[in-house]
Each structure stands twice: as C-alpha cells, then as structure tokens.
N, C-alpha and C. Protein backbone atom coordinates (compact mmCIF):
# COMPACT_ATOMS: atom_id res chain seq x y z
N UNK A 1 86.58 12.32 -89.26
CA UNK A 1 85.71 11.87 -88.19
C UNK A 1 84.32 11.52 -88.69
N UNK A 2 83.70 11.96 -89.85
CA UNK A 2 82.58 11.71 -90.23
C UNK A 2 82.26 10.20 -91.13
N UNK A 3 83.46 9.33 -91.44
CA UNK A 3 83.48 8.49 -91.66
C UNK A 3 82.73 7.18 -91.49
N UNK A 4 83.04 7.08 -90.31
CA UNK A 4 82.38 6.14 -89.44
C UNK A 4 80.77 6.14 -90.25
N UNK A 5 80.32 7.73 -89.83
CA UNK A 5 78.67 7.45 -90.04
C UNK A 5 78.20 7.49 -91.49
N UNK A 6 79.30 6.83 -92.81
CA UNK A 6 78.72 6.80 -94.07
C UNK A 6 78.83 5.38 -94.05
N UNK A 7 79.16 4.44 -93.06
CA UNK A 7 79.24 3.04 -93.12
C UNK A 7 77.87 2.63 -93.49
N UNK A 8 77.61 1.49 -94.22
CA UNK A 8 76.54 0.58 -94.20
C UNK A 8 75.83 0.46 -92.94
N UNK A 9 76.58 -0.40 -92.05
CA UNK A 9 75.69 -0.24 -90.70
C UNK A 9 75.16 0.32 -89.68
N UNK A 10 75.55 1.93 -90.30
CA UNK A 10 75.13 3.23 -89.14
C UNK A 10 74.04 3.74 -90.07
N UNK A 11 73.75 2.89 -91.06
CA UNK A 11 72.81 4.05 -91.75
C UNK A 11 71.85 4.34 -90.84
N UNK A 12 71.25 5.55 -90.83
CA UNK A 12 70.18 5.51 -90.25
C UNK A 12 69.87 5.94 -89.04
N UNK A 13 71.26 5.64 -88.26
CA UNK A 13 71.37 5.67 -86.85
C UNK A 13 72.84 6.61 -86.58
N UNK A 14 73.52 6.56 -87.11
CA UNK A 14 74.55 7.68 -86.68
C UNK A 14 74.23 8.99 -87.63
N UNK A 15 74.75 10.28 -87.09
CA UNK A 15 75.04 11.03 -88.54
C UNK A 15 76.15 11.76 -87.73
N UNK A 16 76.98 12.79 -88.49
CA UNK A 16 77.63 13.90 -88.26
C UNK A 16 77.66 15.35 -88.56
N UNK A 17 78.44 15.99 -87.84
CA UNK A 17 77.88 17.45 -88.00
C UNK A 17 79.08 17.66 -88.00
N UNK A 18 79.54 19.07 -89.04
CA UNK A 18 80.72 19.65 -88.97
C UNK A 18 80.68 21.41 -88.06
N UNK A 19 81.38 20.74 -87.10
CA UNK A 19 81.70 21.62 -85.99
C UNK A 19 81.74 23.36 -86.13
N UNK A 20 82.83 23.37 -87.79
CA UNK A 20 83.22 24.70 -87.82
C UNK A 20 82.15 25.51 -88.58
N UNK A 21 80.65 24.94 -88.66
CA UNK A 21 80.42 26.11 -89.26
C UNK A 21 79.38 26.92 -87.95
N UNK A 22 78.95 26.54 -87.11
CA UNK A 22 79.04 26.57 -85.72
C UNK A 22 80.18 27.91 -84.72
N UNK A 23 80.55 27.89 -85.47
CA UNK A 23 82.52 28.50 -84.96
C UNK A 23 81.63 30.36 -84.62
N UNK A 24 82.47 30.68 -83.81
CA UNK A 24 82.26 32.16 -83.40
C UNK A 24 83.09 32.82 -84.34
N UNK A 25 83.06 33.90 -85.66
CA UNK A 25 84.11 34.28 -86.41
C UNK A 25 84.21 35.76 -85.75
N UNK A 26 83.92 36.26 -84.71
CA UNK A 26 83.97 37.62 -84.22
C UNK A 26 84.95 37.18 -83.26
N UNK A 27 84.80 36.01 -82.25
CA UNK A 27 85.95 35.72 -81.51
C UNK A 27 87.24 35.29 -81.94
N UNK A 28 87.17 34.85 -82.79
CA UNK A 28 88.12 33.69 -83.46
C UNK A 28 89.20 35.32 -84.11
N UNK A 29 88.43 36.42 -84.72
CA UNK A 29 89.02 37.61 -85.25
C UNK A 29 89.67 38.18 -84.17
N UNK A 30 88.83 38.72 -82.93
CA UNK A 30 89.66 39.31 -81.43
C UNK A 30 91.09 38.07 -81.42
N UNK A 31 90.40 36.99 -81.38
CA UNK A 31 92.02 36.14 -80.80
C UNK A 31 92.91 36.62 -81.40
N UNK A 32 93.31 36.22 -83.00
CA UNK A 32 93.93 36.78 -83.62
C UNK A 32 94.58 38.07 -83.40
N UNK A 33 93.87 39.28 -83.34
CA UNK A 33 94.59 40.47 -82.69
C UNK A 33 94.94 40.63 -81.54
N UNK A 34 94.75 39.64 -80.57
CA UNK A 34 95.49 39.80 -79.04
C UNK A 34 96.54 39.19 -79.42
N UNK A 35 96.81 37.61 -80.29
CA UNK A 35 98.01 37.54 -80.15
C UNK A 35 98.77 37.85 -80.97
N UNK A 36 98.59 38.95 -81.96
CA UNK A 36 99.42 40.12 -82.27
C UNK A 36 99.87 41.28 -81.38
N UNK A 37 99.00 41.52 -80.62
CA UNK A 37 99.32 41.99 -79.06
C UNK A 37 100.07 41.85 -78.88
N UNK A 38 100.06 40.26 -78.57
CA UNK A 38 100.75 39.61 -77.38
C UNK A 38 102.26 39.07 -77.74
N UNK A 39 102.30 39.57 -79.11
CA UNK A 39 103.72 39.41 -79.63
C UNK A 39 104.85 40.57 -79.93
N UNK A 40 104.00 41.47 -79.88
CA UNK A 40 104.19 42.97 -79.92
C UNK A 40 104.46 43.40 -78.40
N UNK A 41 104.30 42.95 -77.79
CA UNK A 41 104.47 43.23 -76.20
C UNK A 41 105.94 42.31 -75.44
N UNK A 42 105.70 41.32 -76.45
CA UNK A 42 106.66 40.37 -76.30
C UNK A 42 108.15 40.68 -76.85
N UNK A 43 107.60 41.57 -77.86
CA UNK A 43 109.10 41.68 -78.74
C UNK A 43 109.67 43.24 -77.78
N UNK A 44 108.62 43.88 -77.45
CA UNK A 44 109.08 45.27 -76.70
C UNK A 44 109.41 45.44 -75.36
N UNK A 45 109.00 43.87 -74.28
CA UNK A 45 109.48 44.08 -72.89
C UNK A 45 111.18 43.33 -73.25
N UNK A 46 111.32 42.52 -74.31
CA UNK A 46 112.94 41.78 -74.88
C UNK A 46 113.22 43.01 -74.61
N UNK A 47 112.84 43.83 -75.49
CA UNK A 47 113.90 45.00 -76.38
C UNK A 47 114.00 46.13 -75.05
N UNK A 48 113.55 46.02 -74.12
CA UNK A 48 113.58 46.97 -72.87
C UNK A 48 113.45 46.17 -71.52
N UNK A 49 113.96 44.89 -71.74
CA UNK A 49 114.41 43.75 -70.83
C UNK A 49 113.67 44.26 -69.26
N UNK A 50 112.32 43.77 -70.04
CA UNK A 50 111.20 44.22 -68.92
C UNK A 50 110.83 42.34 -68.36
N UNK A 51 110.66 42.01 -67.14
CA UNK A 51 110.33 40.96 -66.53
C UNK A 51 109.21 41.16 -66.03
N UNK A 52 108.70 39.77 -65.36
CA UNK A 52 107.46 39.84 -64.79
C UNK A 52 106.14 40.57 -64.55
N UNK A 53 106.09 41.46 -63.38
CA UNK A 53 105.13 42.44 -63.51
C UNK A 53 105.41 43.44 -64.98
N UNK A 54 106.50 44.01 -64.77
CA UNK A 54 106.47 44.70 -65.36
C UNK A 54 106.04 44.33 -67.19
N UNK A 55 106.38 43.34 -67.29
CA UNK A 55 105.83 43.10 -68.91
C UNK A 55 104.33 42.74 -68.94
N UNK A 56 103.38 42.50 -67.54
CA UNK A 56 102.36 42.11 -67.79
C UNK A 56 101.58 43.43 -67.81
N UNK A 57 102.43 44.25 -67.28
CA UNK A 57 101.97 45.82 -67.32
C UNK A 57 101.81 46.60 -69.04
N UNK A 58 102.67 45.84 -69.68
CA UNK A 58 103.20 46.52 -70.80
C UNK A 58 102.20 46.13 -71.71
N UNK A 59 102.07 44.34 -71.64
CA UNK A 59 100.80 43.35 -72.52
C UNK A 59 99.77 44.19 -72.14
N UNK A 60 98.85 44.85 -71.01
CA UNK A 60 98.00 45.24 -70.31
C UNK A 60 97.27 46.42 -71.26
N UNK A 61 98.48 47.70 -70.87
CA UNK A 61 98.53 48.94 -71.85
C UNK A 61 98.37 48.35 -73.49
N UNK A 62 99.10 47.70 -73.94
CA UNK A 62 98.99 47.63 -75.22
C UNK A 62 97.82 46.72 -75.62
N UNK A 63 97.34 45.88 -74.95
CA UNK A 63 95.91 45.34 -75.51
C UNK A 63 95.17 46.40 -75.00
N UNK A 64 94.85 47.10 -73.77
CA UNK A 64 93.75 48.47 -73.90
C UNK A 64 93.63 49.42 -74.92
N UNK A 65 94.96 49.58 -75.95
CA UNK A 65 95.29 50.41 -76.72
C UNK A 65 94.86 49.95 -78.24
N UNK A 66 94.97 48.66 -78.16
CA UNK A 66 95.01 48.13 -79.87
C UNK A 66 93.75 47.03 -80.01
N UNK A 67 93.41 47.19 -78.76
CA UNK A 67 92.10 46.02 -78.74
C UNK A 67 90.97 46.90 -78.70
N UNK A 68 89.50 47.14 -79.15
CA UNK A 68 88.47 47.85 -79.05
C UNK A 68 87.87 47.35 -77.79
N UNK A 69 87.10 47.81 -77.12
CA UNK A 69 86.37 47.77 -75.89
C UNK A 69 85.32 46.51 -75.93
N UNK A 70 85.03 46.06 -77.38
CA UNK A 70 84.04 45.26 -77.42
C UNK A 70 85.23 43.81 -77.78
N UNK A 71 86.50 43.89 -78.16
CA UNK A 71 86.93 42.76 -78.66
C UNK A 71 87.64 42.17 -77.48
N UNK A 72 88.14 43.40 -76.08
CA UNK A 72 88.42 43.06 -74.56
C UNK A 72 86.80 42.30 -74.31
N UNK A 73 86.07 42.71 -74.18
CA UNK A 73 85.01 42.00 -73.46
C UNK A 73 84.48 40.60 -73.87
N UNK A 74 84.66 40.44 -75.57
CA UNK A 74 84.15 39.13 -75.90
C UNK A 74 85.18 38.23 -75.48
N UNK A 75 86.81 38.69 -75.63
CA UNK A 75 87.44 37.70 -75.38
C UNK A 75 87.82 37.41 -73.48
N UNK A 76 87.35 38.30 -72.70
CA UNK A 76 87.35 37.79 -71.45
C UNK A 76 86.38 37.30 -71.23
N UNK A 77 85.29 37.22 -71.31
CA UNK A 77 83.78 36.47 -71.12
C UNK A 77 83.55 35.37 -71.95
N UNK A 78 83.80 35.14 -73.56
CA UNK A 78 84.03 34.05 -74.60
C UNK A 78 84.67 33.00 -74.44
N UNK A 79 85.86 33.18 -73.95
CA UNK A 79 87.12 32.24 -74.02
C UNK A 79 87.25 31.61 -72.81
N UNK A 80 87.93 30.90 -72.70
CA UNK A 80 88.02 29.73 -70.85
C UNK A 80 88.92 28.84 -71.60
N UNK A 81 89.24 28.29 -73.01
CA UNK A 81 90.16 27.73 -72.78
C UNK A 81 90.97 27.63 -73.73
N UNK A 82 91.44 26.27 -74.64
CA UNK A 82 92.28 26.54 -75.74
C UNK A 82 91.10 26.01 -77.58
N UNK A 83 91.79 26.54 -78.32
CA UNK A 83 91.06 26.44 -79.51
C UNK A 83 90.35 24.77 -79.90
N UNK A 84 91.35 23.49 -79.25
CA UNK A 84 91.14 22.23 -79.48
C UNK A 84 90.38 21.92 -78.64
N UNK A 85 89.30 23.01 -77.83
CA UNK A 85 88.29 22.26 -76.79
C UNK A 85 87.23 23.66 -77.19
N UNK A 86 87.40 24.11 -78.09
CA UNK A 86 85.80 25.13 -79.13
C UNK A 86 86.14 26.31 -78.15
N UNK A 87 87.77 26.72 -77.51
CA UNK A 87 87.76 27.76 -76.96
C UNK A 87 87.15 28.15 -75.27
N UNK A 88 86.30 26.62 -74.89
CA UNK A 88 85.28 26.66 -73.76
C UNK A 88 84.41 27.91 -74.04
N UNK A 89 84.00 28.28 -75.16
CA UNK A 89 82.56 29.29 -75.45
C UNK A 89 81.42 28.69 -75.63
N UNK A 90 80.54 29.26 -74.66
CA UNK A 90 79.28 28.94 -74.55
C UNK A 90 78.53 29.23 -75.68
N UNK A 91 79.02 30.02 -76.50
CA UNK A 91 78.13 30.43 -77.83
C UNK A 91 78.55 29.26 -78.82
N UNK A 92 79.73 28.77 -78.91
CA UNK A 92 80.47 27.77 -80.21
C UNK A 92 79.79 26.75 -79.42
N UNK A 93 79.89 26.32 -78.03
CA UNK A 93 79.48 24.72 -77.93
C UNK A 93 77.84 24.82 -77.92
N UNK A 94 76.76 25.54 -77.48
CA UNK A 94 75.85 25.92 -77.67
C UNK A 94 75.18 25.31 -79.21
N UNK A 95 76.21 26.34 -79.66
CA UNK A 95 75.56 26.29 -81.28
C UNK A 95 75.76 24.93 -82.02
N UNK A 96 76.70 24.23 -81.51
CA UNK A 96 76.41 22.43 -82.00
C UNK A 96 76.02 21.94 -80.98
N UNK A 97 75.62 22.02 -79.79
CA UNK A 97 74.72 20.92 -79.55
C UNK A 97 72.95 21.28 -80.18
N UNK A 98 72.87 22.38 -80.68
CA UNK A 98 72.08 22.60 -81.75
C UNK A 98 72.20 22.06 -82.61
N UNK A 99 72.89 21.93 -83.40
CA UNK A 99 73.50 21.83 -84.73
C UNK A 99 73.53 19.64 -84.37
N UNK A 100 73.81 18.99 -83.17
CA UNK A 100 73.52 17.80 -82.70
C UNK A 100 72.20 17.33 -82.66
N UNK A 101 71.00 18.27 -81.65
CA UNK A 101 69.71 18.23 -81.41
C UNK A 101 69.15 17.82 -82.52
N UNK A 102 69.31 18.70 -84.06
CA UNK A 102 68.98 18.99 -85.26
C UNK A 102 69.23 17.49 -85.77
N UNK A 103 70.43 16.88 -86.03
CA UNK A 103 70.64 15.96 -86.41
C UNK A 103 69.84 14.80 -85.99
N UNK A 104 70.04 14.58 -84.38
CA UNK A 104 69.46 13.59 -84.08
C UNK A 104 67.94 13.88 -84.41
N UNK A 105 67.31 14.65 -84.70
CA UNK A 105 65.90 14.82 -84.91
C UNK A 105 65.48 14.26 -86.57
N UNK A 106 66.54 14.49 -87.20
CA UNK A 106 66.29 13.98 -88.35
C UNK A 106 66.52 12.55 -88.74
N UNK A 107 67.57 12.05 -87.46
CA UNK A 107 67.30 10.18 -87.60
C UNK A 107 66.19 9.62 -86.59
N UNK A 108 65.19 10.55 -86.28
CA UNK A 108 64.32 9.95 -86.16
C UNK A 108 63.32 9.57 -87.38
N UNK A 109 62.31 8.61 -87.29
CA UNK A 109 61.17 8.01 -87.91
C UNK A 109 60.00 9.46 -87.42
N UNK A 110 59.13 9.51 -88.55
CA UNK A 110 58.39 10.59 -88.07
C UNK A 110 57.82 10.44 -86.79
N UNK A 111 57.23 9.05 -86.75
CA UNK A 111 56.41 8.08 -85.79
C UNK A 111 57.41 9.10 -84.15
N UNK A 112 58.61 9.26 -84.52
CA UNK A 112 59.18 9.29 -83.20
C UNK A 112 59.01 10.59 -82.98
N UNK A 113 58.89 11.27 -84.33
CA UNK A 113 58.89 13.07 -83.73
C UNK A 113 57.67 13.98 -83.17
N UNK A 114 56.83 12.40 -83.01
CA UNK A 114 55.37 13.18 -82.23
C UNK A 114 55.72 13.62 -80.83
C-alpha cells in the first residue's frame, strides 16, 4: 500500500504510515488467550454435548477463570470489532490518526506550519 506514495508524482504530497506499529500489543495478547478460551470451551461443551445456553455458560466460567480481571476488561471495552478494521479500538485508531496528523505535518512547507 505504500507504493503509490514513492511515485515521482506524489513526491511531496502523499506519504504513508505503517499502521502496525501503532497496534495495541496488550490487546492483541488478551485476544489471543480468549481464543484459546474459546477453543477450550469449545472442545469441552463437544465432549459433554453441551448446546446453547449451556455452552455459553461454560465459555463464561472458563474465560473468568483463565482470563485476569484486567485482560476481561481491556477486551470488553477495546474491541467492537474484527482485526481487519484495527479491532474498532479507540486506542489503535487514535494512535494513527496521530501517527497521520504527524505525517501530514511533515509534507507541509515550513511557510505552512505557522
């Protein structure tokens, strides 16, 4: 994607920013262990041919159990959606339109940064 702005005719005027260094690595770690959770819950309502409520009961207990109190809270308040849209976290999209602001400040002419 950063292509575009090493062209000849964007000099100057486009640039790019790489997204992931921006990235939440405390959330991105919780995900990871919920959906070890969430596979572990998965393999144990099979193996005790638990349905509906009852397996969301089971996912429930076992993320209160294997998740820390702080890695439940970042990932219900952090997260809103899937990983190919920055998770919908206000801290990851936040931190590049910083990481944007920054850029565009530097294709300005000084003249412009009064």
């Amino acid at each position: 994607m950063a292509a575009p702005a090493a062209l000849p005719e964007f000099h100057g005027s486009v640039a790019a920013i790489r997204t992931e260094i921006y990235w939440d690595q405390e959330l991105t770690a919780a995900r990871s262990r919920e959906a070890t959770v969430r596979q572990l819950a998965k393999k144990q309502a099979t193996e005790q041919q638990l349905k509906g409520p009852e397996e969301q009961t089971l996912y429930q207990q076992l993320r209160t159990a294997q998740l820390t109190e702080r890695e439940r809270t970042i990932l219900d308040i952090g997260v809103s959606n899937l990983e190919f849209h920055y998770l919908g976290s206000a801290k990851i999209l936040g931190r590049i339109g910083w990481g944007l602001a920054e850029a565009m400040l530097q294709l300005q002419s000084p003249e412009q940064r009064q």
